[in-house]
N, C-alpha and C. Protein backbone atom coordinates (compact mmCIF):
# COMPACT_ATOMS: atom_id res chain seq x y z
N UNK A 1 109.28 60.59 -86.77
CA UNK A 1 110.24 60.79 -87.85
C UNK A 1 109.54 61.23 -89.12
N UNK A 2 108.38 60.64 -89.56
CA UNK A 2 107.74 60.96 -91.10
C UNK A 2 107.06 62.32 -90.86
N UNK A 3 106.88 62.55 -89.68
CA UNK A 3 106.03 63.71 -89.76
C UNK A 3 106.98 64.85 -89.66
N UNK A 4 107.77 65.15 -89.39
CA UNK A 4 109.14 65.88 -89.42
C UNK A 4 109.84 66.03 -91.21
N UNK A 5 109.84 64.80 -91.77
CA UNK A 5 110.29 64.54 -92.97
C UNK A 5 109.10 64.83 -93.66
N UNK A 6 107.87 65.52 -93.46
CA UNK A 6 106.69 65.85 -94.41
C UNK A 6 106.77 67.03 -94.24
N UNK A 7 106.98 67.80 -92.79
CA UNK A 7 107.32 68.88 -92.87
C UNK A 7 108.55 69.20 -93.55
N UNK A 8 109.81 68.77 -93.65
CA UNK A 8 110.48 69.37 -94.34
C UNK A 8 110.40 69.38 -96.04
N UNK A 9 109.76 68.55 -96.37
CA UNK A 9 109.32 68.50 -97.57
C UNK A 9 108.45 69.38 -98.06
N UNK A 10 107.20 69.61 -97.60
CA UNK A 10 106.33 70.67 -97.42
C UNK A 10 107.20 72.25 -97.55
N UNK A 11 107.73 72.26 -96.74
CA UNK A 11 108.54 73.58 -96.69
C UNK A 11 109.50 73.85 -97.68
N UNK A 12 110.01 73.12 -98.11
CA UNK A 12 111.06 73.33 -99.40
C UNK A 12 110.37 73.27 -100.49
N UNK A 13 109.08 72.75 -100.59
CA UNK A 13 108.39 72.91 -101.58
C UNK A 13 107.20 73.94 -101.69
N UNK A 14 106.88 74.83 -100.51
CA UNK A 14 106.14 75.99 -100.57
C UNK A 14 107.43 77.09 -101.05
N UNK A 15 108.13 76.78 -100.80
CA UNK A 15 109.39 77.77 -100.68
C UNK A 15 109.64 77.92 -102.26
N UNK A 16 110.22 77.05 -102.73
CA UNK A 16 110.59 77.43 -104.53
C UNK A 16 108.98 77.03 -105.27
N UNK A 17 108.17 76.57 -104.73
CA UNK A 17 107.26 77.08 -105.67
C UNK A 17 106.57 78.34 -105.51
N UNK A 18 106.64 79.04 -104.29
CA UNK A 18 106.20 80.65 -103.94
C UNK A 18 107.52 81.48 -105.31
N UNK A 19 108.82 80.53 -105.27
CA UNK A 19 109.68 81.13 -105.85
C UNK A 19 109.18 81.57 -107.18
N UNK A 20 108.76 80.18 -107.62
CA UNK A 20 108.26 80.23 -108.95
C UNK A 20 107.22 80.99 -109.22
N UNK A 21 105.99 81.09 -108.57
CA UNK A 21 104.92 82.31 -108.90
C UNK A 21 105.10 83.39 -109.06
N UNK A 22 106.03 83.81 -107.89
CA UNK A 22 106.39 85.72 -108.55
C UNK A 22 107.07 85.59 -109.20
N UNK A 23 108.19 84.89 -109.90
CA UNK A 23 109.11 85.70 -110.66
C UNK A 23 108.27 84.75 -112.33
N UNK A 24 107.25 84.00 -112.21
CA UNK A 24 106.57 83.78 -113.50
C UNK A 24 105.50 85.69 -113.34
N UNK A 25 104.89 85.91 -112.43
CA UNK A 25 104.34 86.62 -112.66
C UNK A 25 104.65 87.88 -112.92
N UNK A 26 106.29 87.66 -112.61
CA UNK A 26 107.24 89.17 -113.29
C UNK A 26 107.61 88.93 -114.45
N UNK A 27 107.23 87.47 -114.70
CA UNK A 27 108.67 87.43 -116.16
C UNK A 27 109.90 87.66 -115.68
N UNK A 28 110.32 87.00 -114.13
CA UNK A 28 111.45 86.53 -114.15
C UNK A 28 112.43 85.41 -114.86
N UNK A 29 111.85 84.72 -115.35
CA UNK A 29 112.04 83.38 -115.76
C UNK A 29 112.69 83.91 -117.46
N UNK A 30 112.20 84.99 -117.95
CA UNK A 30 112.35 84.87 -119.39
C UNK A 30 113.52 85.96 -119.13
N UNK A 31 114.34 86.33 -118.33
CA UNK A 31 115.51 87.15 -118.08
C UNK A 31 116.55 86.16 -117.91
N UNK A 32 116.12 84.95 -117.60
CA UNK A 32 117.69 84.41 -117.41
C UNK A 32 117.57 82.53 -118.36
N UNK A 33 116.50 82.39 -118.97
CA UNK A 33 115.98 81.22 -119.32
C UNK A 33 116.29 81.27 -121.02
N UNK A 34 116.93 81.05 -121.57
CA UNK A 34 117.31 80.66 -123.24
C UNK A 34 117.85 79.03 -123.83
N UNK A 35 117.45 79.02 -124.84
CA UNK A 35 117.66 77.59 -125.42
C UNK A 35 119.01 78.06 -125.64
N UNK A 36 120.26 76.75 -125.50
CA UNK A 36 120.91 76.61 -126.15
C UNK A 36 121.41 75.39 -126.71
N UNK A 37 122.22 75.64 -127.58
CA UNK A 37 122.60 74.51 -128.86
C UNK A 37 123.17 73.12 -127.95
N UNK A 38 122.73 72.08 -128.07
CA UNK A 38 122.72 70.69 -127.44
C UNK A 38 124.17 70.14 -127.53
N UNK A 39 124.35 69.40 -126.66
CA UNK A 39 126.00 69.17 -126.99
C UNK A 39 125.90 68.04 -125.30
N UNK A 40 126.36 67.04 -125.70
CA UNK A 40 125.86 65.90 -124.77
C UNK A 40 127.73 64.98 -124.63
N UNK A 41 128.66 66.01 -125.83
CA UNK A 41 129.91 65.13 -126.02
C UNK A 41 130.76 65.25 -124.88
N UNK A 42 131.86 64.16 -124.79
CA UNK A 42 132.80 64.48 -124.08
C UNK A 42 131.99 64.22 -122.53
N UNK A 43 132.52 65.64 -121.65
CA UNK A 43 132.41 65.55 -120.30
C UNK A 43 130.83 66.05 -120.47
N UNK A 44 130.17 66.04 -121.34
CA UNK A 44 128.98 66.69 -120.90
C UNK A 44 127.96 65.67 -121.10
N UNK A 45 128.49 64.08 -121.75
CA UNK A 45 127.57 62.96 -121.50
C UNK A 45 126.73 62.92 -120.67
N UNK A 46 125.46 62.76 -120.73
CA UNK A 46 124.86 62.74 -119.34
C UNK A 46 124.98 61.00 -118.77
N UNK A 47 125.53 60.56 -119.25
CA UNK A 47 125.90 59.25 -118.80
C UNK A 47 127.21 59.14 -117.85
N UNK A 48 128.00 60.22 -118.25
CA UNK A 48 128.80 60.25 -117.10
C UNK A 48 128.56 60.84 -115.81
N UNK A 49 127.96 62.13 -116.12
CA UNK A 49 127.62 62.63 -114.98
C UNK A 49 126.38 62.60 -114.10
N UNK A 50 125.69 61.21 -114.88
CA UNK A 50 124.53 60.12 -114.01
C UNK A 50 125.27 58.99 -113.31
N UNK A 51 126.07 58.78 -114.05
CA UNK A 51 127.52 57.81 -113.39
C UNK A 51 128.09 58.16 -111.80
N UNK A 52 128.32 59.39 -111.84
CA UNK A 52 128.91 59.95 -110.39
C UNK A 52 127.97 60.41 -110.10
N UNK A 53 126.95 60.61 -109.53
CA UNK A 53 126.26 60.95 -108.98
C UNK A 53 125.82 59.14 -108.36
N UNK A 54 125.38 58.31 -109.07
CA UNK A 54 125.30 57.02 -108.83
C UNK A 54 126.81 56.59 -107.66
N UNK A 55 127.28 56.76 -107.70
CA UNK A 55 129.04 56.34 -107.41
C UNK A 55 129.14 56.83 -106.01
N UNK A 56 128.46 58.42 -106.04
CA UNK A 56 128.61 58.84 -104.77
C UNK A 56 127.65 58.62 -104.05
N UNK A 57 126.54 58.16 -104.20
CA UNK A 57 125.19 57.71 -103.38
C UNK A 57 125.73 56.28 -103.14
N UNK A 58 126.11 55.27 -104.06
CA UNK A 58 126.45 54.15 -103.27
C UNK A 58 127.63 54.40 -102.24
N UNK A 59 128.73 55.38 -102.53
CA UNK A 59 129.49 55.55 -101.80
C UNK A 59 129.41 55.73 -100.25
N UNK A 60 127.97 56.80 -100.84
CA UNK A 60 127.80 57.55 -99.04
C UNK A 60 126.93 56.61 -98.15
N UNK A 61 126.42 55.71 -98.94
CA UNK A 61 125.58 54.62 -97.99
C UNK A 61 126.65 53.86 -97.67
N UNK A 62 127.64 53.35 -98.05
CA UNK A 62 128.82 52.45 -97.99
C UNK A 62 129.58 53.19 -96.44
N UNK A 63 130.08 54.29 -96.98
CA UNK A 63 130.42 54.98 -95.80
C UNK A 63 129.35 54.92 -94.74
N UNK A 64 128.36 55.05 -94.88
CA UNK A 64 126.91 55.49 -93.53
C UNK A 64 126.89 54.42 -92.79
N UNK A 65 127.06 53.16 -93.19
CA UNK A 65 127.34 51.78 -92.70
C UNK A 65 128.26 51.50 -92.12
N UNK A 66 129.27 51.33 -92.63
CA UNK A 66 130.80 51.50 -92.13
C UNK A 66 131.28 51.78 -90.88
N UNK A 67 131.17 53.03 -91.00
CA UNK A 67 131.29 54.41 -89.70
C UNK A 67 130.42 54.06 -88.95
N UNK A 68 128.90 54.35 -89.50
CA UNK A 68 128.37 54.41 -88.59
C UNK A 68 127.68 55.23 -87.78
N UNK A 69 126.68 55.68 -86.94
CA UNK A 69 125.87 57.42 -86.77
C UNK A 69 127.20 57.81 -85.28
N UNK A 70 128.12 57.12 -84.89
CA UNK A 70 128.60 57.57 -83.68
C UNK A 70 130.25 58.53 -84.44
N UNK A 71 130.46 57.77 -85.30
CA UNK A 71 131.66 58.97 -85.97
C UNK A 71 130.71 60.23 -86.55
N UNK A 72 131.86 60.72 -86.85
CA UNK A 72 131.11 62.11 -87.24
C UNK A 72 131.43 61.91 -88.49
N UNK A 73 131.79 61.32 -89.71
CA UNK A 73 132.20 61.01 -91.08
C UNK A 73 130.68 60.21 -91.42
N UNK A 74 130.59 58.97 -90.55
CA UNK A 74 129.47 58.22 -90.64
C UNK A 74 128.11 59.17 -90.46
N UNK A 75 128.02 59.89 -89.30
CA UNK A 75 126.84 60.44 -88.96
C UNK A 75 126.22 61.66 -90.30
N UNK A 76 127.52 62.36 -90.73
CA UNK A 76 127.35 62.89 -91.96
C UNK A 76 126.99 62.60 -93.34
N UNK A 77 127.65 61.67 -93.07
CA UNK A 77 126.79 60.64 -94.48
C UNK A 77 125.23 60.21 -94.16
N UNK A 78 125.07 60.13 -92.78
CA UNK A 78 123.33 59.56 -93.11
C UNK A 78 122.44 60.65 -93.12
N UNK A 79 123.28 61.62 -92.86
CA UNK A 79 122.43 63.15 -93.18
C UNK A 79 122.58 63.01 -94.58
N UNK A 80 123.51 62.90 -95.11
CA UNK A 80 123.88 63.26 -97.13
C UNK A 80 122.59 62.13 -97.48
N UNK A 81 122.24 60.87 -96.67
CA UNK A 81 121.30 59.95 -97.51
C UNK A 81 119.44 60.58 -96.82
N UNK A 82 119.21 61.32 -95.83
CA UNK A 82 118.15 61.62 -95.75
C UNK A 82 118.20 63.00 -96.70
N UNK A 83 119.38 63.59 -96.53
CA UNK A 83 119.34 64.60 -97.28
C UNK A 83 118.68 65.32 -99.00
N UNK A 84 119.32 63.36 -99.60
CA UNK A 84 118.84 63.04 -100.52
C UNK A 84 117.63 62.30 -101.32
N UNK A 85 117.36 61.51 -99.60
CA UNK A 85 115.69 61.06 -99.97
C UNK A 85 114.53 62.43 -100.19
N UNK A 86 114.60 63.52 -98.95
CA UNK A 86 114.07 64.45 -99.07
C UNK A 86 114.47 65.54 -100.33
N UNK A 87 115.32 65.68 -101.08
CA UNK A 87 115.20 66.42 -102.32
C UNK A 87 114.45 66.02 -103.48
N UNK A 88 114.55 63.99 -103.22
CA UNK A 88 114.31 63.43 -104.22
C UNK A 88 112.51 63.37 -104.38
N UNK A 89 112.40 63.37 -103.57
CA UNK A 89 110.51 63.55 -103.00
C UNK A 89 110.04 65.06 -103.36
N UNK A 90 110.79 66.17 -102.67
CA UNK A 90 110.57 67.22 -103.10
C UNK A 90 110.65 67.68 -105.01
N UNK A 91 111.12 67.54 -105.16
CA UNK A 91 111.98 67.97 -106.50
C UNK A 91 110.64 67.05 -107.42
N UNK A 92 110.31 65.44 -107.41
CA UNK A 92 109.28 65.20 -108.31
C UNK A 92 108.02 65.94 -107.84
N UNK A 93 108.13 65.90 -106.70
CA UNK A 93 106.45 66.64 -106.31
C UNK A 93 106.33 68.06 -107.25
N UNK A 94 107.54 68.95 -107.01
CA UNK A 94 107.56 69.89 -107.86
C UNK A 94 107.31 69.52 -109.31
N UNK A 95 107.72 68.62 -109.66
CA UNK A 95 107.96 68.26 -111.27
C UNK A 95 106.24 68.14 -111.60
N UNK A 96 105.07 67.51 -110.83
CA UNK A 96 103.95 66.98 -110.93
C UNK A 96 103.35 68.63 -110.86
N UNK A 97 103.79 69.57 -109.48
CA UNK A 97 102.78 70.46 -109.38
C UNK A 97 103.10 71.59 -110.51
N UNK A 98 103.98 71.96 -111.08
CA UNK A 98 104.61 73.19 -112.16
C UNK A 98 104.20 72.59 -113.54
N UNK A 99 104.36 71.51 -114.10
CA UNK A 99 104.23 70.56 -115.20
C UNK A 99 105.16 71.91 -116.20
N UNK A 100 105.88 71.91 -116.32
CA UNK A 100 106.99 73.02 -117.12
C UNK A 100 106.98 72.21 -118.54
N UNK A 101 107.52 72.73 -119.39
CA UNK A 101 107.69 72.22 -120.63
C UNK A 101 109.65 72.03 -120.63
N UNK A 102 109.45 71.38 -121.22
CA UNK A 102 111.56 71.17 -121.29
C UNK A 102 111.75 71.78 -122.90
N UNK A 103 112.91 72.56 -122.29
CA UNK A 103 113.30 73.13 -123.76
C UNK A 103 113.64 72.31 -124.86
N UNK A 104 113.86 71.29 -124.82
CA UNK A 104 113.89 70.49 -125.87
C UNK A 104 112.78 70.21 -126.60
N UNK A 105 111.40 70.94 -126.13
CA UNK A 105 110.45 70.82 -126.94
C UNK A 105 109.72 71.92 -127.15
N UNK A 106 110.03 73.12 -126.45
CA UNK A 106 109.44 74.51 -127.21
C UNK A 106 110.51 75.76 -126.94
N UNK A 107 110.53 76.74 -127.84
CA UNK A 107 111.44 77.93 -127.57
C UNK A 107 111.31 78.75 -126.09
N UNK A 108 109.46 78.57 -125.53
CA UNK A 108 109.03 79.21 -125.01
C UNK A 108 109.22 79.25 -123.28
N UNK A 109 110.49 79.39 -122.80
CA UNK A 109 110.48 79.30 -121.37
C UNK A 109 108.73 79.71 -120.22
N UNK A 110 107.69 80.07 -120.53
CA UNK A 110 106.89 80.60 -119.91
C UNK A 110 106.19 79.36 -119.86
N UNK A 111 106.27 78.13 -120.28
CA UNK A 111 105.13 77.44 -120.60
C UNK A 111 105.36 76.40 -119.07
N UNK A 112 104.03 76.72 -118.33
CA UNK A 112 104.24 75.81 -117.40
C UNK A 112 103.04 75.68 -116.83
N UNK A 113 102.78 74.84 -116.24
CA UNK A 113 100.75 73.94 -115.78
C UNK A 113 100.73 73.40 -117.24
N UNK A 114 101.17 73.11 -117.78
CA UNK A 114 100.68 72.44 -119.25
C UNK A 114 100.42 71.32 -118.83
N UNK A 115 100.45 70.49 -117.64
CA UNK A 115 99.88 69.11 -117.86
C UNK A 115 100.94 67.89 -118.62
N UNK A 116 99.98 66.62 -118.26
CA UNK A 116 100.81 65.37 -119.20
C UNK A 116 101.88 64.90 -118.05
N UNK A 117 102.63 64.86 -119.49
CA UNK A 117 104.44 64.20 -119.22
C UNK A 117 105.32 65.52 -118.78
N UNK A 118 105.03 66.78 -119.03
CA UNK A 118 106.04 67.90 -118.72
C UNK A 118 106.74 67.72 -117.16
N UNK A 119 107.83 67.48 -117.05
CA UNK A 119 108.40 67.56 -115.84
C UNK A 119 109.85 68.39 -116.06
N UNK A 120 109.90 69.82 -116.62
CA UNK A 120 111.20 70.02 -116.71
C UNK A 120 111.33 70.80 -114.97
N UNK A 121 110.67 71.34 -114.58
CA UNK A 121 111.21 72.04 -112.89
C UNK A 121 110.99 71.43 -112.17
N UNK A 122 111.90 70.92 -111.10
CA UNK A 122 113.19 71.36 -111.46
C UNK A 122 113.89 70.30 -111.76
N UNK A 123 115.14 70.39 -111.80
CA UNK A 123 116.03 69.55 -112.74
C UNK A 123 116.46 68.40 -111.01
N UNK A 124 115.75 67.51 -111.58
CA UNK A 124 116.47 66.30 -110.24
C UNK A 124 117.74 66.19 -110.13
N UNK A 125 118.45 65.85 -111.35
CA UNK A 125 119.83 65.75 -110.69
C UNK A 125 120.78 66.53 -110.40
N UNK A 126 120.37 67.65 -110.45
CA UNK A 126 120.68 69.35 -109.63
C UNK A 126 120.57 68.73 -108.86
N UNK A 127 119.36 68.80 -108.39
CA UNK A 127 118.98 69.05 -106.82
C UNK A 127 119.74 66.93 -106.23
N UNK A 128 119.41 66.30 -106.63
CA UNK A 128 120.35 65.58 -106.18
C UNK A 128 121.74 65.48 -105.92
N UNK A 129 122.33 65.88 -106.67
CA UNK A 129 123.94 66.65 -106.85
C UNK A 129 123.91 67.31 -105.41
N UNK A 130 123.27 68.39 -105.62
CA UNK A 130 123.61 69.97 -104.34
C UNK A 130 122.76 69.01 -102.98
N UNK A 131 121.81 68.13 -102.62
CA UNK A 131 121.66 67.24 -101.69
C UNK A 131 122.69 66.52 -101.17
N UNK A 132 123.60 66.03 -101.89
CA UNK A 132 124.30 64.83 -101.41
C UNK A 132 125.81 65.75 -100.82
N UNK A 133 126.15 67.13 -101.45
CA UNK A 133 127.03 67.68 -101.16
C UNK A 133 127.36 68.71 -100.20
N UNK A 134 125.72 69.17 -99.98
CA UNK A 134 125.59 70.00 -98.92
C UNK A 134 125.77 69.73 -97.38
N UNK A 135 125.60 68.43 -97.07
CA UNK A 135 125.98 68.27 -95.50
C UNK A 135 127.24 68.30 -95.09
N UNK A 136 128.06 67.65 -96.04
CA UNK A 136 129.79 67.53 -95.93
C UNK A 136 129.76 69.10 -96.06
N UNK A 137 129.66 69.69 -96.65
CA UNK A 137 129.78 71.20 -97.01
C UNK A 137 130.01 71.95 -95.77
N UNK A 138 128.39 72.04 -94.85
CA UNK A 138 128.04 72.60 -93.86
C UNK A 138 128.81 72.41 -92.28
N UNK A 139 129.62 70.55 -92.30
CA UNK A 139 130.24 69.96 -91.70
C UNK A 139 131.13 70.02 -91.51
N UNK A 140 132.00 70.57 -92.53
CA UNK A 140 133.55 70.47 -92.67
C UNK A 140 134.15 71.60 -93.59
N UNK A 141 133.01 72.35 -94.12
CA UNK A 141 134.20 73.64 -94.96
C UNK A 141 134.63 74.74 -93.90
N UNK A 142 134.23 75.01 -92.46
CA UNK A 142 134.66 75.81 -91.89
C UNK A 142 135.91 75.90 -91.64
N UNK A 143 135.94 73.99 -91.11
CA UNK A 143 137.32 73.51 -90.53
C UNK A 143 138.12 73.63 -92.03
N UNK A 144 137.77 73.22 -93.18
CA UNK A 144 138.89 72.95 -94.41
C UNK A 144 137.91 73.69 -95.08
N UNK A 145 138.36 74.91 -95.71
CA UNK A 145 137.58 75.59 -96.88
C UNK A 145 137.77 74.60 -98.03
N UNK A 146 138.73 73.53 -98.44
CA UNK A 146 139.21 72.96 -99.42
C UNK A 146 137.79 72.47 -100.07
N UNK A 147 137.10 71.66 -98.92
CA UNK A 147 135.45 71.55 -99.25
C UNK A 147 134.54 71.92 -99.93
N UNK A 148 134.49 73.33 -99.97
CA UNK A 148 134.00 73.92 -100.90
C UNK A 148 134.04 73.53 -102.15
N UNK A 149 135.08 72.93 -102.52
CA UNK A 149 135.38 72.73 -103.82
C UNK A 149 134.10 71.44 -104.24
N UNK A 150 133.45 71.06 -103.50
CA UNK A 150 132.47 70.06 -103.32
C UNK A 150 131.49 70.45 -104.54
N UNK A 151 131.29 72.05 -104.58
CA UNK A 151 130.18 73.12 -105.52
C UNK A 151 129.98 72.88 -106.78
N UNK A 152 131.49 72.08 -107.06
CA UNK A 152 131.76 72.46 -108.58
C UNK A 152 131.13 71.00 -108.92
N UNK A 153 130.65 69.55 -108.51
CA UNK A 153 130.14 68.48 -108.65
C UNK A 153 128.50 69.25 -108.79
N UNK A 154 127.58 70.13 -108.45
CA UNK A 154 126.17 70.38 -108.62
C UNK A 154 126.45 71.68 -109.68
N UNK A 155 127.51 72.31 -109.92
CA UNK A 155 127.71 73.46 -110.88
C UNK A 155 127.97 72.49 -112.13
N UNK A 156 128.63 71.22 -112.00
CA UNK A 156 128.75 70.66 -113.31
C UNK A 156 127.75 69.74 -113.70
N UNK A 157 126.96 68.95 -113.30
CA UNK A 157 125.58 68.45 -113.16
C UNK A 157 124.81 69.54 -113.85
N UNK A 158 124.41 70.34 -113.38
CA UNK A 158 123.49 71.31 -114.06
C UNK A 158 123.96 71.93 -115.41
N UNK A 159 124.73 72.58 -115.62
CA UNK A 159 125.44 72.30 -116.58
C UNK A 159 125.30 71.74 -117.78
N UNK A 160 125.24 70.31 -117.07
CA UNK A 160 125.35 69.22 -117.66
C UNK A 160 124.21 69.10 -118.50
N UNK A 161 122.93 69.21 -117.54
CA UNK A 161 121.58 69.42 -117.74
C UNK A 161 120.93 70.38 -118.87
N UNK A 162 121.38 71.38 -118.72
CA UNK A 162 121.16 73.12 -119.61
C UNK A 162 121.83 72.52 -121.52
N UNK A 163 122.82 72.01 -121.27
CA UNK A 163 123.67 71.74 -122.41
C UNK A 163 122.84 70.57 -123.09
N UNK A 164 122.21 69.69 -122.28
CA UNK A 164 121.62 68.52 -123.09
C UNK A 164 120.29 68.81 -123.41
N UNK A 165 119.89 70.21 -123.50
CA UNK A 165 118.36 70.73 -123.44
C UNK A 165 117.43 69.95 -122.65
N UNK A 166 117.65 69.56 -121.78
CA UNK A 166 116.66 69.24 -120.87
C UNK A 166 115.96 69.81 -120.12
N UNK A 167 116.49 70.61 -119.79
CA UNK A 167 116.31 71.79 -118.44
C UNK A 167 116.57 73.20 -118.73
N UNK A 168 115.75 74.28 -118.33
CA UNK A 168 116.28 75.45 -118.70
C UNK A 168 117.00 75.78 -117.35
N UNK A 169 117.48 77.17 -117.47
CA UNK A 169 118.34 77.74 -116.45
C UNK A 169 117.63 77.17 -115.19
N UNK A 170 116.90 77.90 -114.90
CA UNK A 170 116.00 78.34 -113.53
C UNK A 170 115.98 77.02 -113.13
N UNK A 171 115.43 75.63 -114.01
CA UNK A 171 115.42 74.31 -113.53
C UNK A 171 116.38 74.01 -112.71
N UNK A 172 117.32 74.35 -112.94
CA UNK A 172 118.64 74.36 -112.34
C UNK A 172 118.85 74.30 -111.69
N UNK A 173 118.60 75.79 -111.30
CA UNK A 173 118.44 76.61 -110.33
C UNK A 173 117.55 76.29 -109.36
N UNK A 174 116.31 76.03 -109.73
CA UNK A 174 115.05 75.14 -108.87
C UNK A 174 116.37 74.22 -107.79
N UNK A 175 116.30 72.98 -108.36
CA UNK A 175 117.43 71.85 -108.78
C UNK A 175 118.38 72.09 -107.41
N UNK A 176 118.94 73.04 -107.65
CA UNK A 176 120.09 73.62 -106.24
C UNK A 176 119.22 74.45 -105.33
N UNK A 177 118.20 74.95 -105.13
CA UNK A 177 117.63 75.35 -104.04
C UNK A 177 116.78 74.14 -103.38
N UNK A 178 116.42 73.26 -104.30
CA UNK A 178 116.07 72.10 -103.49
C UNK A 178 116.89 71.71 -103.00
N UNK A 179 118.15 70.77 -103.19
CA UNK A 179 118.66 70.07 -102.80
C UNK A 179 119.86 70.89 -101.68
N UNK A 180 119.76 71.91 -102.29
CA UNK A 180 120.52 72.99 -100.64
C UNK A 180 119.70 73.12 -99.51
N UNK A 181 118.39 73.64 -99.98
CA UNK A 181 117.66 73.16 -98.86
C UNK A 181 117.04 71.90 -97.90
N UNK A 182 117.18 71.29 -98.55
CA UNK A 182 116.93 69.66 -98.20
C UNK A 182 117.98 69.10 -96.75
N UNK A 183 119.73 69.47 -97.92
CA UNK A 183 120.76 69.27 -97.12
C UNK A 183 120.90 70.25 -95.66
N UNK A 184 120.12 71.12 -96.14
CA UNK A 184 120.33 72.20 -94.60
C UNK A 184 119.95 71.53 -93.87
N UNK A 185 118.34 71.05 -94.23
CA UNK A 185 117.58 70.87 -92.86
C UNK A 185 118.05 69.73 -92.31
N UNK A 186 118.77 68.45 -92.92
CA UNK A 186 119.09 66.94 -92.64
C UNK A 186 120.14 67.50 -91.66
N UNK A 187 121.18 68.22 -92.27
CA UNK A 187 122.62 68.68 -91.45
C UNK A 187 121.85 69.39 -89.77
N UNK A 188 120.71 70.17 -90.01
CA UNK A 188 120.44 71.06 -88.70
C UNK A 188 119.80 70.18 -87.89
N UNK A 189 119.66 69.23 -88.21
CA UNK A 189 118.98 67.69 -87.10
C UNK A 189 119.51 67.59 -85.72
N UNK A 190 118.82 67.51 -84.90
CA UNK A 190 119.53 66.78 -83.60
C UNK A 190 120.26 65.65 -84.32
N UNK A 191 119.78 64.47 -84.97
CA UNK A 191 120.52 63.75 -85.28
C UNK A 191 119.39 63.07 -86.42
N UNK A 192 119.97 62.20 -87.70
CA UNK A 192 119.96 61.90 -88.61
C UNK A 192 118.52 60.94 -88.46
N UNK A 193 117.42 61.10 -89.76
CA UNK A 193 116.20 60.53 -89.75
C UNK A 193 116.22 59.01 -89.97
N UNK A 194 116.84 58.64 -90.53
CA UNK A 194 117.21 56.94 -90.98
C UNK A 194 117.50 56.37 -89.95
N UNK A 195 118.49 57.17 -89.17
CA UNK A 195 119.06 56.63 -88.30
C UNK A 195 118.21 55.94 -86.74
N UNK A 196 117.43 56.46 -87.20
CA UNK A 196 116.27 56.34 -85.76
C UNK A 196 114.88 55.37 -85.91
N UNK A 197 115.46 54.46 -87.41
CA UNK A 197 114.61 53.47 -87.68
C UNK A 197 115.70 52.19 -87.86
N UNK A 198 116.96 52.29 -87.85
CA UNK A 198 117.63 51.24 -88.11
C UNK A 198 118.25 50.92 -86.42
N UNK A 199 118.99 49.75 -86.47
CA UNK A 199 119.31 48.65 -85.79
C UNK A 199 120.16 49.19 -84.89
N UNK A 200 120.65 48.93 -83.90
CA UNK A 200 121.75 49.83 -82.93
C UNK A 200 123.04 49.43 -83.43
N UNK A 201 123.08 48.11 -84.47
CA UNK A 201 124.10 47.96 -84.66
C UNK A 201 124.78 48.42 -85.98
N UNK A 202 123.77 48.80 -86.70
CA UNK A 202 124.07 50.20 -87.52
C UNK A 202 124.37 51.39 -87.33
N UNK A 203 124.04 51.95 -86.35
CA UNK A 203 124.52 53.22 -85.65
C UNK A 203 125.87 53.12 -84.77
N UNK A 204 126.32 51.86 -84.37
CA UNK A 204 127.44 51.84 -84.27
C UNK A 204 128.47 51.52 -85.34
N UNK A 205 127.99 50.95 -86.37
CA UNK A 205 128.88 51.08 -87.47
C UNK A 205 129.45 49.77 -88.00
N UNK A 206 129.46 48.74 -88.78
CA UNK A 206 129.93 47.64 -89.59
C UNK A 206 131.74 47.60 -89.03
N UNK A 207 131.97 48.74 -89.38
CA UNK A 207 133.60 49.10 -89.09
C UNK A 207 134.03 48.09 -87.31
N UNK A 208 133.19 48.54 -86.37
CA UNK A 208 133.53 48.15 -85.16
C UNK A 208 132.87 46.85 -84.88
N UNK A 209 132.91 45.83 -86.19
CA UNK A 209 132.09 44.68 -85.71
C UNK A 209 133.48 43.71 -86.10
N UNK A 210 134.39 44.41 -87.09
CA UNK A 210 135.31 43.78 -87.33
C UNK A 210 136.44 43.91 -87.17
């Protein structure tokens, strides 16, 4: 199981950081990367939208239990929770190897290996957001396009992020290619990584005990 989950980690993280080298070495980054004016009110608290994101991780473990790996509601959720361990691993590793500067402390989108405390790429709770939403996504928007509508929870997160100067664009952007990729690989599983360290009576589900 860990060696599978290092590879996928590994790979999502050669992947957007290859991302990141060419388009720093094009000056991609300074085409779509600008400060803008901070604004944290209303819906753009980041306390709210650390709130749901919290809400739906306890949720989906709540559900993963419940159900169970033999429904397909349950089995999807323990993909949404490996889904999300692996973004969450990926995404700081990135934060350690790029050391980015966060716009909240220079004009200069280019500034990145600076070392220290810099962890603006990519933006975690992007990529946590687009982790937790991508398996249901992959699972069920064929059958119900309604699903889709899932997008607009990691489109408003980031967002969220850009507006509170934390993060520039691309972080974001980082942010959702992690956590899309993360969710791919959990969803393309024979079957779910957690699941193959816990109890049989977890994989049948809390739901059928009562």
């Amino acid at each position: 199981m860990y060696s599978h989950t290092l590879f996928s980690v590994r790979r999502s993280f050669a992947i957007v950081l290859s991302v990141c080298a060419v388009s720093y070495a094009n000056d991609g980054w300074g085409q779509i990367d600008h400060q803008v004016t901070p604004d944290t009110s209303g819906i753009w608290n980041p306390d709210i939208y650390r709130s749901l994101l919290v809400a739906m991780t306890v949720g989906q473990i709540g559900l993963a239990l419940w159900e169970g790996g033999e429904a397909r509601i349950g089995n999807t959720a323990w993909r949404g929770i490996d889904s999300e361990i692996i973004a969450a691993v990926t995404a700081q590793g990135l934060k350690y190897a790029t050391t980015r500067v966060r716009p909240s402390n220079t004009s200069d989108p280019g500034l990145w290996f600076q070392g220290g405390s810099n962890q603006s790429f990519p933006s975690g709770e992007a990529a946590e957001a687009a982790s937790i939403v991508t398996p249901y996504i992959l699972e069920y928007a064929g059958e119900h396009p309604s699903v889709y509508a899932l997008t607009l929870i990691p489109l408003y997160v980031g967002v969220g992020r850009v507006k509170a100067g934390a993060h520039w664009q691309t972080d974001v952007i980082g942010g959702w290619v992690v956590g899309g990729l993360a969710g791919w690989y959990a969803h393309d599983r024979e079957s779910p990584l957690l699941l193959q360290v816990m109890p049989d009576g977890i994989f049948v589900g809390l739901k059928k005990s009562f």
